[in-house]
C-alpha atoms as a PDB file:
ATOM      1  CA  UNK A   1       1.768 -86.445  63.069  1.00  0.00           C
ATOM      2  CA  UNK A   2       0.992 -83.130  62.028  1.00  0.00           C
ATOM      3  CA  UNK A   3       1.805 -80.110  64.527  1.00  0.00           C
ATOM      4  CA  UNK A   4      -0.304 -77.341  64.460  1.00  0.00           C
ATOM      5  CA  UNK A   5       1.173 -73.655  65.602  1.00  0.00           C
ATOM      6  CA  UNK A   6      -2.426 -72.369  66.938  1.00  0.00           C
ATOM      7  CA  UNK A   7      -5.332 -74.685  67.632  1.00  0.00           C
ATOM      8  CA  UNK A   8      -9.490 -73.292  66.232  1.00  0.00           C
ATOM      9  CA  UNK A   9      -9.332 -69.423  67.494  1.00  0.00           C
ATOM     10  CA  UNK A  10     -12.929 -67.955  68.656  1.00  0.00           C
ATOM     11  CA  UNK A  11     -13.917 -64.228  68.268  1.00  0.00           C
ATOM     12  CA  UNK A  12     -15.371 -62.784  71.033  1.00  0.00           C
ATOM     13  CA  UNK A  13     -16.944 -59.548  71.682  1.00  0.00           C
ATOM     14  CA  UNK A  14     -17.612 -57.999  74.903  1.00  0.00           C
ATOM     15  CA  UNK A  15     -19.921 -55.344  75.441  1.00  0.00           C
ATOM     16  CA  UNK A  16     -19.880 -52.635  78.376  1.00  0.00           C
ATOM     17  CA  UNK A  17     -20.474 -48.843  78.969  1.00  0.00           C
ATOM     18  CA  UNK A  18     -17.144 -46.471  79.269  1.00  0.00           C
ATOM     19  CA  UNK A  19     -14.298 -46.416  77.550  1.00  0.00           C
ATOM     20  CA  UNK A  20     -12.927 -49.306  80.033  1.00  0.00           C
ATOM     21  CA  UNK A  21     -14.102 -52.858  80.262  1.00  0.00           C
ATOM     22  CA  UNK A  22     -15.161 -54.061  83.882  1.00  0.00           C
ATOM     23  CA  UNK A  23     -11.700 -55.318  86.286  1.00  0.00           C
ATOM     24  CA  UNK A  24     -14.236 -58.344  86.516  1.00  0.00           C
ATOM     25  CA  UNK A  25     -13.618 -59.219  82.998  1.00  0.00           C
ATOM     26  CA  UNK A  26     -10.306 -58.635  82.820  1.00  0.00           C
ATOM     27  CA  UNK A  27      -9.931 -61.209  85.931  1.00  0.00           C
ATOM     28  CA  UNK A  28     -11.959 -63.657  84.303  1.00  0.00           C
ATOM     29  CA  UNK A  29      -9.645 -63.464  81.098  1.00  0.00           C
ATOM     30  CA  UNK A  30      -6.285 -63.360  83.062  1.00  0.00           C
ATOM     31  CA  UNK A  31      -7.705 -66.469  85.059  1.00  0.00           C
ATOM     32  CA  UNK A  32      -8.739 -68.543  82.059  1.00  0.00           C
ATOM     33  CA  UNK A  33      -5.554 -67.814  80.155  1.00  0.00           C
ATOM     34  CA  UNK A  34      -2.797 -68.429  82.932  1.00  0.00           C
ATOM     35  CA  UNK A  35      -4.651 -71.532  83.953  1.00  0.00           C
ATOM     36  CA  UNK A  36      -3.460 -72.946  80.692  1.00  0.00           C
ATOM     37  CA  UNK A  37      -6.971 -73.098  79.119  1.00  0.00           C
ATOM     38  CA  UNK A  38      -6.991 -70.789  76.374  1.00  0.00           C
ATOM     39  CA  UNK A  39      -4.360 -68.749  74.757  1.00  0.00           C
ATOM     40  CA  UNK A  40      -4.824 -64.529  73.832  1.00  0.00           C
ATOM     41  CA  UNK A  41      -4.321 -63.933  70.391  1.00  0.00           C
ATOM     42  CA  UNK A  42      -5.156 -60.300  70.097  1.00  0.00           C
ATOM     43  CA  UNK A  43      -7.175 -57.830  72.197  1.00  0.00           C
ATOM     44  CA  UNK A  44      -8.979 -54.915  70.809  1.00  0.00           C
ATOM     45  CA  UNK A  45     -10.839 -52.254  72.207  1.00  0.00           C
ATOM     46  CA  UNK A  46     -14.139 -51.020  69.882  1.00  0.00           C
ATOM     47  CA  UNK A  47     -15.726 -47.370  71.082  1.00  0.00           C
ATOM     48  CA  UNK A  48     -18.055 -45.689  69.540  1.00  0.00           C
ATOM     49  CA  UNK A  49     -19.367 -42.206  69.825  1.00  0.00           C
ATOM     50  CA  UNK A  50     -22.800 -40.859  69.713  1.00  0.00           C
ATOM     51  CA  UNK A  51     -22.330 -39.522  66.602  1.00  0.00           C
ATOM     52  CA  UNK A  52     -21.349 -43.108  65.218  1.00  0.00           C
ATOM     53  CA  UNK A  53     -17.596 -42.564  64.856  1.00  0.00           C
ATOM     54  CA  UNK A  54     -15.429 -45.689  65.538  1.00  0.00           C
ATOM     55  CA  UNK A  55     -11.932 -45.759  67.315  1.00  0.00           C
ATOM     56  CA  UNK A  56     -10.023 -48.726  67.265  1.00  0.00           C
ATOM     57  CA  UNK A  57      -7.239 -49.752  69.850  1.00  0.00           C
ATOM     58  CA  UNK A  58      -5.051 -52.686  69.239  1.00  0.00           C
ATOM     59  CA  UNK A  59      -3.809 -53.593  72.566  1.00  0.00           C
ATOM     60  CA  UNK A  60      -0.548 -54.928  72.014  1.00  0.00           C
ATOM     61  CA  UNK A  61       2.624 -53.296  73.921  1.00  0.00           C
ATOM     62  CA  UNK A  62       0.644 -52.010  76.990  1.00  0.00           C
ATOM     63  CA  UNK A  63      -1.277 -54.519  78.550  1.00  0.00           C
ATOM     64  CA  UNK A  64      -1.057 -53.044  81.932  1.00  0.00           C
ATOM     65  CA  UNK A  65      -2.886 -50.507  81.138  1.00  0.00           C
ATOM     66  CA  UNK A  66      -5.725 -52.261  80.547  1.00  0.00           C
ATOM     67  CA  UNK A  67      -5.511 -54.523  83.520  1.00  0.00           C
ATOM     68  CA  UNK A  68      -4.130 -57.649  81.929  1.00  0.00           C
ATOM     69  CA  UNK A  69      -1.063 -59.646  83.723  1.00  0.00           C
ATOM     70  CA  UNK A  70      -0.379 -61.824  80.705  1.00  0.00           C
ATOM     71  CA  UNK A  71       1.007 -61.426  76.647  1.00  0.00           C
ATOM     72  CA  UNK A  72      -1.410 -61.245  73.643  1.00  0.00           C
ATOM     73  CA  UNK A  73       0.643 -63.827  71.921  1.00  0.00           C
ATOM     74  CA  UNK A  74       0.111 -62.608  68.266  1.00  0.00           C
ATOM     75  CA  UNK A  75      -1.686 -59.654  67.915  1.00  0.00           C
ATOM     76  CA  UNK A  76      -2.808 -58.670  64.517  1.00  0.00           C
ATOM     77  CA  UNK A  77      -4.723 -62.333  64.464  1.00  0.00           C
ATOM     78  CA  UNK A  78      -8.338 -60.783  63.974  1.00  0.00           C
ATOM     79  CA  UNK A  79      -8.421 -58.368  60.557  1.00  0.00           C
ATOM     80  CA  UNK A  80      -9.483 -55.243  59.773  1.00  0.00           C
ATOM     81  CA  UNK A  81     -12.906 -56.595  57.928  1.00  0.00           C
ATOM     82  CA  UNK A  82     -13.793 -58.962  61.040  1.00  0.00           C
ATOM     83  CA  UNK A  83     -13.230 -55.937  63.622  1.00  0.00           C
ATOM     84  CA  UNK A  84     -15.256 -53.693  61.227  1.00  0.00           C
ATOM     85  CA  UNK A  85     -17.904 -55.759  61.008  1.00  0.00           C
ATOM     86  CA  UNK A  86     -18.176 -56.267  65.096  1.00  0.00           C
ATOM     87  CA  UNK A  87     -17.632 -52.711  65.782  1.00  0.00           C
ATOM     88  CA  UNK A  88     -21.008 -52.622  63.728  1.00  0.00           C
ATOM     89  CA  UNK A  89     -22.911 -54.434  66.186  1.00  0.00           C
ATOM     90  CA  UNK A  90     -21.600 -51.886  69.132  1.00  0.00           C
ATOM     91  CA  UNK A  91     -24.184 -49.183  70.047  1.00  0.00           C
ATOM     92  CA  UNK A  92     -23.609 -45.716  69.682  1.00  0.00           C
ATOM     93  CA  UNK A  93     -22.011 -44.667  73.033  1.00  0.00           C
ATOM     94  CA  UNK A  94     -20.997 -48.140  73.760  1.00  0.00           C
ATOM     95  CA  UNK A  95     -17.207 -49.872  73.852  1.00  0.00           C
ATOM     96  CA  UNK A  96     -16.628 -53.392  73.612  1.00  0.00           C
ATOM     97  CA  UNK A  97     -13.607 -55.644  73.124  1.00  0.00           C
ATOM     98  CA  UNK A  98     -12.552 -57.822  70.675  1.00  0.00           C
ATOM     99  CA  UNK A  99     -10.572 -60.714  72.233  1.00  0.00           C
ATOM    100  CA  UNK A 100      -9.536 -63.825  70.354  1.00  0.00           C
ATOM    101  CA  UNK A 101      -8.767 -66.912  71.951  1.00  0.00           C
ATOM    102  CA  UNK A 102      -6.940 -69.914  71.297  1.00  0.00           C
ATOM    103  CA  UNK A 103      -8.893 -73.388  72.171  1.00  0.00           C
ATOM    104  CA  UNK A 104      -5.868 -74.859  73.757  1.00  0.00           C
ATOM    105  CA  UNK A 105      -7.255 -77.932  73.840  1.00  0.00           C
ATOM    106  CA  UNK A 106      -8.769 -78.205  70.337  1.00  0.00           C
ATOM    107  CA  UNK A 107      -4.827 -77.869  69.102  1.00  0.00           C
ATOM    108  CA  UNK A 108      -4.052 -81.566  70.416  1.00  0.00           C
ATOM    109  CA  UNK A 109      -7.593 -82.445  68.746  1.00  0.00           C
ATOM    110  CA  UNK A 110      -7.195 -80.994  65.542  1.00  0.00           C
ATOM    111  CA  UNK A 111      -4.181 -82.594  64.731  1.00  0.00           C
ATOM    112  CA  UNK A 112      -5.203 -85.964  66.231  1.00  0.00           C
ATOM    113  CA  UNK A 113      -7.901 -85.587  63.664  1.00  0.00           C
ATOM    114  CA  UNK A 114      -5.358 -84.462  60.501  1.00  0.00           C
ATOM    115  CA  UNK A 115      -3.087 -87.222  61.422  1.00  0.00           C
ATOM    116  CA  UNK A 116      -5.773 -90.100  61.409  1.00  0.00           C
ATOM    117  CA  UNK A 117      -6.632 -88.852  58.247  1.00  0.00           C
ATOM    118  CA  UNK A 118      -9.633 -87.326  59.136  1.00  0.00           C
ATOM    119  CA  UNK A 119     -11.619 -83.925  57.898  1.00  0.00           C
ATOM    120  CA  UNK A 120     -13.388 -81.503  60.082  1.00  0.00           C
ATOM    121  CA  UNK A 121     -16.577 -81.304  57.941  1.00  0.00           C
ATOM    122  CA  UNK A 122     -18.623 -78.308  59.876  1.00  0.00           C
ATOM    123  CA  UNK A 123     -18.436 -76.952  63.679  1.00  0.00           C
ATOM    124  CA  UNK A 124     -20.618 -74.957  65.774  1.00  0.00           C
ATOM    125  CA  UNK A 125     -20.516 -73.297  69.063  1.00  0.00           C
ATOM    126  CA  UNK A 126     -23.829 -73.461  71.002  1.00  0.00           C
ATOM    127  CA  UNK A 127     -23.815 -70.475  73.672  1.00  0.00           C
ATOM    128  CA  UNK A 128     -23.539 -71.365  77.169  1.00  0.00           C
ATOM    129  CA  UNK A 129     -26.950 -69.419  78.113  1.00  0.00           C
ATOM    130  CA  UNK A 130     -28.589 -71.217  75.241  1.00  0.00           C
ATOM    131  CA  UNK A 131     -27.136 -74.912  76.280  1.00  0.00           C
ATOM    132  CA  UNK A 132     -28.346 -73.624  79.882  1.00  0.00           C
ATOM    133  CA  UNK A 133     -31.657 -72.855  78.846  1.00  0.00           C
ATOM    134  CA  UNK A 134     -32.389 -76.165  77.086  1.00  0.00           C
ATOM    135  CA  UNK A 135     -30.932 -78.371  80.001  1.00  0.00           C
ATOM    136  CA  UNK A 136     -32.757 -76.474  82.362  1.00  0.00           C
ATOM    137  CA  UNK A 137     -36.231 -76.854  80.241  1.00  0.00           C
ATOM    138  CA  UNK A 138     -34.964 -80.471  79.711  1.00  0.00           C
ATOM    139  CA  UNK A 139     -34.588 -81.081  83.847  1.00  0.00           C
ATOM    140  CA  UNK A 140     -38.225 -79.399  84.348  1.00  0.00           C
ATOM    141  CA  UNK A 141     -39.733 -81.694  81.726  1.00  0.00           C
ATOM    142  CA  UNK A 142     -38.483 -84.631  83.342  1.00  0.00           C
ATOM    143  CA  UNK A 143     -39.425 -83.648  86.939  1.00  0.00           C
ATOM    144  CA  UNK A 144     -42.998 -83.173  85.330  1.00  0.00           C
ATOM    145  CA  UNK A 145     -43.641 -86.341  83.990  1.00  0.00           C
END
């Protein structure tokens, strides 16, 4: 069977005003990754000043700084070009982090799939305010008919 070092990673980029993101999403992150359900690849810290300019902090020997109790496992994972183009979508005045997260899960899946044999073909992540929305619009249609 074929073993897979890292499992489907997902870029995420968090948003907030400072130059500090919120304890609450630091807790939220610490939670999700010592329960075992995702892994931190890298952490990144966008800013950007009024004037436009970018700074770029690779969070990788002091994590206590920022509030984190855990190890970015391999930072360096997200490249130059990917943080460039997300530190584009940060407003002027704005910070944001770049965190990128291992799937735990999708690892044993992923090579299930390889070793049968099988090819991912395409995947998509819906949003969990999107998949919300529509099960929520879904549950009033029902109750309406």
């Amino acid at each position: 069977m074929a073993e897979f070092r890292y499992g489907p990673v997902e870029l995420y980029l968090v948003g907030f005003e400072g130059d500090r993101p919120d304890p609450g999403v630091i807790a939220a992150l610490n939670k999700q990754v010592s329960g075992g359900h995702v892994r931190l690849l890298d952490f990144v810290l966008v800013s950007k000043s009024e004037d436009g300019e970018v700074t770029i902090i690779e969070v990788d020997d002091d994590e206590e700084e920022y509030g984190l109790d855990l190890v970015v496992d391999a930072v360096g994972i997200t490249g130059e070009e990917d943080i460039a183009d997300l530190a584009d979508v940060v407003p002027p005045g704005g910070s944001a982090l770049v965190v990128a997260l291992e799937l735990v899960y999708q690892r044993a899946l992923a090579e299930s799939v390889v070793a049968s044999g099988g090819v991912l073909l395409s995947y998509e992540r819906i949003p969990a305010p999107v998949v919300n929305a529509i099960a929520d619009a879904a549950e009033s249609e029902g109750e309406q008919e």
